[in-house]
C-alpha atoms as a PDB file:
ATOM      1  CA  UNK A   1     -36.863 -52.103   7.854  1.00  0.00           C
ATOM      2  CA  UNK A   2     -35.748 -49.542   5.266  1.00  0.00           C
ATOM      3  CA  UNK A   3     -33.317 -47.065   6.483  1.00  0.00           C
ATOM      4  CA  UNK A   4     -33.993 -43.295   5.781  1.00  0.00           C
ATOM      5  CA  UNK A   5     -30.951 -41.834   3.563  1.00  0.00           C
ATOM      6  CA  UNK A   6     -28.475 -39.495   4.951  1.00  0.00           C
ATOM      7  CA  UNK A   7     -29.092 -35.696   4.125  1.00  0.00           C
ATOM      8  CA  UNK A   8     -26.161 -34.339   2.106  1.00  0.00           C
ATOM      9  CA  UNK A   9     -23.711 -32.289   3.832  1.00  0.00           C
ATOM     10  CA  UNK A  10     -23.774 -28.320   2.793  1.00  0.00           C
ATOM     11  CA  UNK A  11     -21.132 -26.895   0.913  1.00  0.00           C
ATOM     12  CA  UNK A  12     -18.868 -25.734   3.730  1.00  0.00           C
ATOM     13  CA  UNK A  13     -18.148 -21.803   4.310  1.00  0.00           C
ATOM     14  CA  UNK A  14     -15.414 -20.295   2.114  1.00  0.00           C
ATOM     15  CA  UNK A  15     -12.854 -18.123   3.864  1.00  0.00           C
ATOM     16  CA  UNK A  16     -12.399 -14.667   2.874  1.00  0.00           C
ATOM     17  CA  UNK A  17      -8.575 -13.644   3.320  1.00  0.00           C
ATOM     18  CA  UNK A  18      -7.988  -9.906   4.792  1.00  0.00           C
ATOM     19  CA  UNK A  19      -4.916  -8.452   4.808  1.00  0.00           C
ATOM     20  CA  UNK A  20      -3.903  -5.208   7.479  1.00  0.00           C
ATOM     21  CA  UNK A  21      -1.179  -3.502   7.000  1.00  0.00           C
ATOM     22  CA  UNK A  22       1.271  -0.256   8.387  1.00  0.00           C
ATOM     23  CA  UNK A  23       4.300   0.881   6.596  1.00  0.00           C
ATOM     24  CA  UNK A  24       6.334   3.908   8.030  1.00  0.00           C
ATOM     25  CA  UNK A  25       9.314   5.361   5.630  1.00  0.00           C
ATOM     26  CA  UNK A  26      10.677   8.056   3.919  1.00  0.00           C
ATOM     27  CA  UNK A  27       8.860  10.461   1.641  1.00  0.00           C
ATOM     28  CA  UNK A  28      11.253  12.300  -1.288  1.00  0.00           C
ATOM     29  CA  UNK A  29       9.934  15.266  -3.508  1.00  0.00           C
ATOM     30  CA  UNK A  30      11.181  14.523  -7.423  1.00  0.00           C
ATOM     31  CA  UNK A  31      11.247  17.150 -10.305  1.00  0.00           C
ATOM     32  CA  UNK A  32       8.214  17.125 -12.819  1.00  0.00           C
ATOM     33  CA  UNK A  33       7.807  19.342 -15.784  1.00  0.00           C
ATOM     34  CA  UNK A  34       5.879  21.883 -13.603  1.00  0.00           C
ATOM     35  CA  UNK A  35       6.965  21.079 -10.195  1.00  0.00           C
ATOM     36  CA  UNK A  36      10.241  21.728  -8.635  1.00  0.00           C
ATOM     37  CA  UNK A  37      11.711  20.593  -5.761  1.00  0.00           C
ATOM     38  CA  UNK A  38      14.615  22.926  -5.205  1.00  0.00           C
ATOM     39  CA  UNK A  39      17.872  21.140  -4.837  1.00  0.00           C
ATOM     40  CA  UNK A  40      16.865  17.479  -4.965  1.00  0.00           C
ATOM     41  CA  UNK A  41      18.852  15.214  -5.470  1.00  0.00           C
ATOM     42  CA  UNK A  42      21.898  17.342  -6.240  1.00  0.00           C
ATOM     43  CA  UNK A  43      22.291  19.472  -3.540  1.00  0.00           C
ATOM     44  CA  UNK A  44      23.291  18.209  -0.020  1.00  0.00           C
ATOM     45  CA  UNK A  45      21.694  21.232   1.688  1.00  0.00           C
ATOM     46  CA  UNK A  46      17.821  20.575   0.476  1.00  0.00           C
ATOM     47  CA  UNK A  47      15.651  18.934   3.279  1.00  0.00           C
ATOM     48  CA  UNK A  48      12.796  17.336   0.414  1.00  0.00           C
ATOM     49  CA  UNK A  49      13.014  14.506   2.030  1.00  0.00           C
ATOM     50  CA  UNK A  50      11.154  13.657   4.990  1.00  0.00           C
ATOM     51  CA  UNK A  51       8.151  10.759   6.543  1.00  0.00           C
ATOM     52  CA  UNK A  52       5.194   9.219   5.734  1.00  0.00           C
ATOM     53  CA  UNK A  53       3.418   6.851   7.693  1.00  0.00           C
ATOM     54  CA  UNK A  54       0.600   4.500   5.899  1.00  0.00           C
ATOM     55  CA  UNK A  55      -2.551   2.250   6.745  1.00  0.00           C
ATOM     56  CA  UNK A  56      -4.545  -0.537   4.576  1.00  0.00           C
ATOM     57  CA  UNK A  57      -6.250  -3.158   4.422  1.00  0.00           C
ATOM     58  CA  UNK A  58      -6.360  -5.548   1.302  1.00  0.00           C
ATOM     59  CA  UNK A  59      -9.088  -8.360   0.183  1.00  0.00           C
ATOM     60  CA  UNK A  60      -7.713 -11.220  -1.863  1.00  0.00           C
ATOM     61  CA  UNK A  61      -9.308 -12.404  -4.463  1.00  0.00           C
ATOM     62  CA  UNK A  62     -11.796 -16.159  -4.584  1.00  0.00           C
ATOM     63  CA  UNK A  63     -10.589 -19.006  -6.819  1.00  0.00           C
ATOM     64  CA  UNK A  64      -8.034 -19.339  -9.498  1.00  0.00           C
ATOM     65  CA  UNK A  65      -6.633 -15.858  -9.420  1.00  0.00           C
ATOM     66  CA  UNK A  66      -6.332 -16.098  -5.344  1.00  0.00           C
ATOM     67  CA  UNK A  67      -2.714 -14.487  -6.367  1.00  0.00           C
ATOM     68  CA  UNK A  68      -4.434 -11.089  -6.746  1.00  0.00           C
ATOM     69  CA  UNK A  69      -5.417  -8.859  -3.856  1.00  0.00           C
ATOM     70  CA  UNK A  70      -7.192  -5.675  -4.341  1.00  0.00           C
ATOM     71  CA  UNK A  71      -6.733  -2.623  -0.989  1.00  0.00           C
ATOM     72  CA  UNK A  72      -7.444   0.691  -0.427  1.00  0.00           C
ATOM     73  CA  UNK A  73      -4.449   2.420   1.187  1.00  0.00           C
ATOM     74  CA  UNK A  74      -4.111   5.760   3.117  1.00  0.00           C
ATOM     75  CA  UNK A  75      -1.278   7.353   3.655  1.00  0.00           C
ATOM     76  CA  UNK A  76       0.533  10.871   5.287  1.00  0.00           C
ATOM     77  CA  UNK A  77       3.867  12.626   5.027  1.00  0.00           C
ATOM     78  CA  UNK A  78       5.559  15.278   3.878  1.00  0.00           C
ATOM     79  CA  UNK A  79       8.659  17.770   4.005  1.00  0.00           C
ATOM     80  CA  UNK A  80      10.406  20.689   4.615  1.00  0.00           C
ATOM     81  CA  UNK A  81      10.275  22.305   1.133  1.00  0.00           C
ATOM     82  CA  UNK A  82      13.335  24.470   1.817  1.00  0.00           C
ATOM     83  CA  UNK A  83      16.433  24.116   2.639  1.00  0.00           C
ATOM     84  CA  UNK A  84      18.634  24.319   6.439  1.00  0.00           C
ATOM     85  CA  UNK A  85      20.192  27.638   5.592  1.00  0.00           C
ATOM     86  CA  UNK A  86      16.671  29.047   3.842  1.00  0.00           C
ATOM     87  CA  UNK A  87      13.493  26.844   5.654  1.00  0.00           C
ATOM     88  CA  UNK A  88      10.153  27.186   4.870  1.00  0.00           C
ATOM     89  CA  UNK A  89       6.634  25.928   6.612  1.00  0.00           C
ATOM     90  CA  UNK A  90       6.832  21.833   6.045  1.00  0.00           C
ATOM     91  CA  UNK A  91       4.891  20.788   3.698  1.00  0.00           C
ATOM     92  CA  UNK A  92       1.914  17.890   4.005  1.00  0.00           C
ATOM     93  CA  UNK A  93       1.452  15.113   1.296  1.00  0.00           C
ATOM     94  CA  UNK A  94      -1.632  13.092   1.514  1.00  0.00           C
ATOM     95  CA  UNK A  95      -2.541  10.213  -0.990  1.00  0.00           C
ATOM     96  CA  UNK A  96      -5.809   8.203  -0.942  1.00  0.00           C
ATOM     97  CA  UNK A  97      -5.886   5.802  -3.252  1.00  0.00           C
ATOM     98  CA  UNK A  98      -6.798   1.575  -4.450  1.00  0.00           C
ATOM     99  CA  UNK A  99      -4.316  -0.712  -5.419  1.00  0.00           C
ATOM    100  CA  UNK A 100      -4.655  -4.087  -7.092  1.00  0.00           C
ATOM    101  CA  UNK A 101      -1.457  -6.237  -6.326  1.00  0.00           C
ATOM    102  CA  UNK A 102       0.136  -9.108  -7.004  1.00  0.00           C
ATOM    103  CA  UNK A 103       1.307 -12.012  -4.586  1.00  0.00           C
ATOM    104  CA  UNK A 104       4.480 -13.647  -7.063  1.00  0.00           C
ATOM    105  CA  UNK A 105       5.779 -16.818  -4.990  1.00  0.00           C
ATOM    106  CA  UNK A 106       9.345 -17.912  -4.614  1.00  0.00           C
ATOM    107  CA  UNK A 107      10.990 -20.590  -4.329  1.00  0.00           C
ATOM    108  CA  UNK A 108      11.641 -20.185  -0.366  1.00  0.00           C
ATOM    109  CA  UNK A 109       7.848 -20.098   0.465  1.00  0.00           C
ATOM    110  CA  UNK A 110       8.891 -17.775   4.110  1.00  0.00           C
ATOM    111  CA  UNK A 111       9.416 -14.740   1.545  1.00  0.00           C
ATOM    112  CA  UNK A 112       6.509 -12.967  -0.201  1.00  0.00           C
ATOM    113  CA  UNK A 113       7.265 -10.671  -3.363  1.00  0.00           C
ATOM    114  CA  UNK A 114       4.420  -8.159  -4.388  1.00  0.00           C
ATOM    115  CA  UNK A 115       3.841  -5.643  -7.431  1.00  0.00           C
ATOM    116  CA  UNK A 116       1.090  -3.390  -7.645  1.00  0.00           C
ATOM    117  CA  UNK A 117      -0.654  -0.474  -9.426  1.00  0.00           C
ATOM    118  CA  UNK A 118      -3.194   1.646  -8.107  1.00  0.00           C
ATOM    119  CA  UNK A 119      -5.116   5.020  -8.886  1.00  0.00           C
ATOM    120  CA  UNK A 120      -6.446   7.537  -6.505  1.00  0.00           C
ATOM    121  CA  UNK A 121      -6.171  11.174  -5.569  1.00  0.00           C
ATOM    122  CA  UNK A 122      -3.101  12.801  -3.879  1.00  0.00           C
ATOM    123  CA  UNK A 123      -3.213  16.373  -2.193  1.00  0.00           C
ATOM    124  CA  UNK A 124       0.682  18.512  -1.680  1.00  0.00           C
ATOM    125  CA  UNK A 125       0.356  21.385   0.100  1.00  0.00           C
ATOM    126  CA  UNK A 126       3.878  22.767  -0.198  1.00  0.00           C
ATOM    127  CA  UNK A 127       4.767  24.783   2.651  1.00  0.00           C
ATOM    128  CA  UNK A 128       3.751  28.499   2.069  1.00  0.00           C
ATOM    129  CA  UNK A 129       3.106  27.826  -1.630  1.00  0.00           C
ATOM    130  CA  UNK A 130      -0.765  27.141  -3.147  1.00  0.00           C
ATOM    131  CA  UNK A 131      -2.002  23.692  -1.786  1.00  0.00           C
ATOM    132  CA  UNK A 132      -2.955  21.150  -4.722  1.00  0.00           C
ATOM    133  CA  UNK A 133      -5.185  18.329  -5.451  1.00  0.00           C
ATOM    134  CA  UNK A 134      -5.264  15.430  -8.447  1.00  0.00           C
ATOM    135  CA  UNK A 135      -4.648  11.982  -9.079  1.00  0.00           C
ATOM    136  CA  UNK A 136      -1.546   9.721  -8.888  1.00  0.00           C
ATOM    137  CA  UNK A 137      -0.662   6.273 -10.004  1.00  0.00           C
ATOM    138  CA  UNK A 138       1.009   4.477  -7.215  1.00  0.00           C
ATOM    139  CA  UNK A 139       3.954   1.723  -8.398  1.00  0.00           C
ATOM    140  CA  UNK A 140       4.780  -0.440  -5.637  1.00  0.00           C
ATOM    141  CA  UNK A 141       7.068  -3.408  -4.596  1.00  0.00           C
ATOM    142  CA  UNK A 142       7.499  -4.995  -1.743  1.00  0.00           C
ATOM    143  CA  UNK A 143       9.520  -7.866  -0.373  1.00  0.00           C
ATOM    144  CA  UNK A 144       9.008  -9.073   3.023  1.00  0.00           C
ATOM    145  CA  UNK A 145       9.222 -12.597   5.252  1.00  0.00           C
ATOM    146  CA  UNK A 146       6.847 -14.134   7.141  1.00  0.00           C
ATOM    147  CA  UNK A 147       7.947 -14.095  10.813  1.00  0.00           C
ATOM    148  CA  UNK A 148       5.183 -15.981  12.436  1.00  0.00           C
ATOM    149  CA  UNK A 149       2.493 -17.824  10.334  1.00  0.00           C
ATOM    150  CA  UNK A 150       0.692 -14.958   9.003  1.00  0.00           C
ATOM    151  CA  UNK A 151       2.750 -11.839  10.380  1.00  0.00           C
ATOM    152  CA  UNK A 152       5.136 -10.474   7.543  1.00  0.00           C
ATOM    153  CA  UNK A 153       7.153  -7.697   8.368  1.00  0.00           C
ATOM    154  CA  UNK A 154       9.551  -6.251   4.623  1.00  0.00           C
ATOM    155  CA  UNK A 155      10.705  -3.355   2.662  1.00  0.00           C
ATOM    156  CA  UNK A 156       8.566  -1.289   0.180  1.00  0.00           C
ATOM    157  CA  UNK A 157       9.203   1.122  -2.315  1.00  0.00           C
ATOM    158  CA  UNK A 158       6.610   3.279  -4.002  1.00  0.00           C
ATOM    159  CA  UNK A 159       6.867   5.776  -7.054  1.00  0.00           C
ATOM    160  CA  UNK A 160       3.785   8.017  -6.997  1.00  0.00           C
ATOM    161  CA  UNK A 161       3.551   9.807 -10.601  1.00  0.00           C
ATOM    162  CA  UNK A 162       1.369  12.964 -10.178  1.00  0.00           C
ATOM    163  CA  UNK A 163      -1.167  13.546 -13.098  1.00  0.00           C
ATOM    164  CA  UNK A 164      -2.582  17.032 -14.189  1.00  0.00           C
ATOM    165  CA  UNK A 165      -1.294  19.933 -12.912  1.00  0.00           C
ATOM    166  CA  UNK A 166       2.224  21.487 -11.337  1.00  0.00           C
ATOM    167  CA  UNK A 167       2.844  19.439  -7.934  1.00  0.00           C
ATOM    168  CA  UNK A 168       6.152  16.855  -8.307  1.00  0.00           C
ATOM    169  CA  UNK A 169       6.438  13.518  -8.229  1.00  0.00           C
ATOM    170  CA  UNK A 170       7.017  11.610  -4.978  1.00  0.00           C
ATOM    171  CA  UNK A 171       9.239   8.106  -4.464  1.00  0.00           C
ATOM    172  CA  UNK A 172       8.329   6.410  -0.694  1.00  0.00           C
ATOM    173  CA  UNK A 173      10.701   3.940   0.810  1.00  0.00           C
ATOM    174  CA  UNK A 174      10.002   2.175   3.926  1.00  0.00           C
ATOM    175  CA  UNK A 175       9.374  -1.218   6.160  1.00  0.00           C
ATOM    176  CA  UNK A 176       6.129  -2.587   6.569  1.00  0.00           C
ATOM    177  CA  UNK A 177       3.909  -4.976   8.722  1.00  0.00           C
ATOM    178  CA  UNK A 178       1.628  -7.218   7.636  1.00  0.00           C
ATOM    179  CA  UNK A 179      -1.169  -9.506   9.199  1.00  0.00           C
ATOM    180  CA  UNK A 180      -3.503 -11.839   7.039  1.00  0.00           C
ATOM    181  CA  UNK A 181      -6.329 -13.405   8.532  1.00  0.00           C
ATOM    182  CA  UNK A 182      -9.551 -15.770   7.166  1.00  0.00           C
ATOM    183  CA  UNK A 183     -13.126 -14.235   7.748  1.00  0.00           C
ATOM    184  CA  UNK A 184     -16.047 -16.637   6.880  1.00  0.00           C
ATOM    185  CA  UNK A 185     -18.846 -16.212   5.423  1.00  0.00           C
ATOM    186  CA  UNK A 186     -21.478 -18.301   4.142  1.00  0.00           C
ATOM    187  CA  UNK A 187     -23.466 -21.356   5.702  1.00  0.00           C
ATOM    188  CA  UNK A 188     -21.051 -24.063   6.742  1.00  0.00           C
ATOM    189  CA  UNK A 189     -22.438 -27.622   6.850  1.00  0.00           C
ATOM    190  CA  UNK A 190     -23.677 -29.450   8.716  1.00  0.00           C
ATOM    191  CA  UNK A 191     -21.270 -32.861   9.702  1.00  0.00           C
ATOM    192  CA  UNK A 192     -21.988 -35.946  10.923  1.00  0.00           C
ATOM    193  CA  UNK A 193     -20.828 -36.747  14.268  1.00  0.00           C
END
């Protein structure tokens, strides 16, 4: 009696790795050709430094260059813009923007190390001064360790160069959380009992 051959199994789903994460941190205002930030860093009395709190949510990327993860990142802050004996309206900073990064491993495999560049628009609204709108080029690192399988909690620190026009630089340091998870997509096969 011939026996009927055994339909091959379907290439099985491949997972898709999302990463969510929050930072919170400080925000400091620094000097560019056009825009000043009175008293920073030299004087004690200037308040340019204040929060920002940030939100995003990064896709890694399939195959050999799993390493690389590319996000789109949203974040808020700002500052007072003058100073405790002369104050102003606080000012808002605002930056919307994508960042490709890169996951560098270590030798102790419970620490992640990440660099990353990104490009995106930035709005600074400095107290009761013109508001103003453009582009920045986020720098980032980051250093954290993994606390529970995928839940990373680290320290950050991000320069964000302003390009075209007057508005000053900004520097972000902070602590972040992390969670990775898999989503699947695709057909997974079908198995034999």
């Amino acid at each position: 009696m011939a026996t009927t051959p055994e339909a091959p199994e379907h290439a099985q789903a491949e997972p898709l790795r999302l990463r969510l994460e929050a930072a919170l941190g400080t925000n400091s205002c620094i000097n560019s050709n056009e825009g000043i930030c009175s008293g920073w860093p030299s004087s004690f009395d200037s308040q340019n430094t204040g929060g920002f709190g940030r939100l995003g949510a990064t896709l890694f990327l399939p195959g050999p260059v799993d390493f690389l993860a590319g996000g789109l990142f949203i974040d808020l802050g700002g500052y007072s813009a003058g100073t405790r004996t002369n104050s102003t309206s606080a000012s808002v900073d605002f930056q919307l923007a994508g960042l490709l990064r890169a996951f560098i491993p270590l030798e102790d495999e419970d620490f992640e190390f990440t660099v990353g560049l990104g490009f995106g628009l930035a709005h600074w609204s400095p107290g009761d001064a013109p508001s103003w709108t453009g582009l920045t080029i986020p720098v980032n690192l980051g250093l954290g360790y993994i606390v529970y399988e995928d839940l990373v909690i680290g320290g950050e620190v991000t320069f964000m160069p302003r390009l075209i026009g007057g508005a000053p630089h900004h520097i972000q340091g902070g602590v972040y959380v992390a969670y990775t998870m898999d989503l699947w997509w695709g057909r997974e096969g079908a198995r034999r009992p």
